[in-house]
C-alpha atoms as a PDB file:
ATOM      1  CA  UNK A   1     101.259 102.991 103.753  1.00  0.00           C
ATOM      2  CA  UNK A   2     103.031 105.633 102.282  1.00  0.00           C
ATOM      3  CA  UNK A   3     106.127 105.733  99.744  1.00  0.00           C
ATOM      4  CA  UNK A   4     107.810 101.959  99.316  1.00  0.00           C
ATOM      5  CA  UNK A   5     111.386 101.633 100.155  1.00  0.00           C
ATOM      6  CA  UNK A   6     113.213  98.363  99.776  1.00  0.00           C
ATOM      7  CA  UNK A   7     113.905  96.409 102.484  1.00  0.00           C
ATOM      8  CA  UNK A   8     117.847  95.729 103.507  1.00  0.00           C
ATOM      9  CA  UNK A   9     119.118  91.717 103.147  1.00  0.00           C
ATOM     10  CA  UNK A  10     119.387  91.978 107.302  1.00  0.00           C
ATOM     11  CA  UNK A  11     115.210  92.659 107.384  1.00  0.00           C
ATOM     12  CA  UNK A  12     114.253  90.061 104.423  1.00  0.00           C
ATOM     13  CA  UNK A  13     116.309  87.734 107.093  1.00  0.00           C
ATOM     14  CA  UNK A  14     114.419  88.990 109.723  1.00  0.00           C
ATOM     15  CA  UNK A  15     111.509  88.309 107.924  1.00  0.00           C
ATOM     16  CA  UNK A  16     111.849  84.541 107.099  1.00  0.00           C
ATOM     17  CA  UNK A  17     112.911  83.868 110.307  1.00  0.00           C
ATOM     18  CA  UNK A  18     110.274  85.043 112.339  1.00  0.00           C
ATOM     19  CA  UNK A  19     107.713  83.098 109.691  1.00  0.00           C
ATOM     20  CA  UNK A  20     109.851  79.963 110.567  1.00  0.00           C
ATOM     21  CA  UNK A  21     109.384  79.986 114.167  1.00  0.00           C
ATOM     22  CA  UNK A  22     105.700  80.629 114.112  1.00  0.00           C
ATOM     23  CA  UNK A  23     105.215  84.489 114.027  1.00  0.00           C
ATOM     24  CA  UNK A  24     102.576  85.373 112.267  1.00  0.00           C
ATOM     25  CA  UNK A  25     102.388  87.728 109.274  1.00  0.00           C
ATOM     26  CA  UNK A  26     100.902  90.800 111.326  1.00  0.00           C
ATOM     27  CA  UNK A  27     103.519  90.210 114.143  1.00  0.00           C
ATOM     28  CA  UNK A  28     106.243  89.882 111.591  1.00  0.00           C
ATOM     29  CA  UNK A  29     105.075  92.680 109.719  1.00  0.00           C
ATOM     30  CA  UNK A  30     105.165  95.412 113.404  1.00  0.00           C
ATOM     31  CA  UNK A  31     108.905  93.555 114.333  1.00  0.00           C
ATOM     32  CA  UNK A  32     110.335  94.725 110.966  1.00  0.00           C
ATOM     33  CA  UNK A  33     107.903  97.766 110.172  1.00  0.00           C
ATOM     34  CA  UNK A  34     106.822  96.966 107.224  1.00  0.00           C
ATOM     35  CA  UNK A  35     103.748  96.175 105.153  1.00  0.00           C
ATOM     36  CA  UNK A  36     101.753  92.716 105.405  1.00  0.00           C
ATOM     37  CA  UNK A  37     101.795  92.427 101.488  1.00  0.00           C
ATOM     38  CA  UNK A  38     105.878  92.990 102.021  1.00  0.00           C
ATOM     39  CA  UNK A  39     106.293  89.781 104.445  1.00  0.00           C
ATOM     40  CA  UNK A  40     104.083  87.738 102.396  1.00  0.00           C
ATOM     41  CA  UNK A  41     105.782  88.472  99.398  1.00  0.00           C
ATOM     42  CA  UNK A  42     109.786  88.002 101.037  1.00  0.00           C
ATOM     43  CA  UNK A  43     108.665  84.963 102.561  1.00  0.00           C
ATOM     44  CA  UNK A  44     106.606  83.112  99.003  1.00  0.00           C
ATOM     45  CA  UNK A  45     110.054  84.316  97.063  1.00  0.00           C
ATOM     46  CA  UNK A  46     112.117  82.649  99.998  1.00  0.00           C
ATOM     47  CA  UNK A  47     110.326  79.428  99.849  1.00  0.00           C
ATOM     48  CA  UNK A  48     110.893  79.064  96.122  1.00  0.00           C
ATOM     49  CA  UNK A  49     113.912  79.637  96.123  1.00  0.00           C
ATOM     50  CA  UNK A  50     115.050  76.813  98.637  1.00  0.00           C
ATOM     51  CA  UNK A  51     112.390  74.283  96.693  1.00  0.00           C
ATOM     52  CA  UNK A  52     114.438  73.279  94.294  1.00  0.00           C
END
């Protein structure tokens, strides 16, 4: 995809949000621009985090 850049706090929000209400990971992915590996990862760190 081309050189990685990091993702602001405002997109990673983005990102979990849109998984919560039922996006999917491709549809999530085009509404932020970024990677499918890239949701899937902010969205497994998320969910750890608020197991506790």
């Amino acid at each position: 995809m081309g050189k990685r850049k990091d993702l602001s706090e405002f997109h990673k929000g983005q990102i979990v949000m849109a998984r919560r209400l039922g996006q999917s990971i491709s549809e999530t992915a085009a509404l932020v621009g970024c990677s499918w590996s890239a949701v899937v990862s902010i969205y497994q760190n998320w969910s750890r985090k608020e197991q506790w």
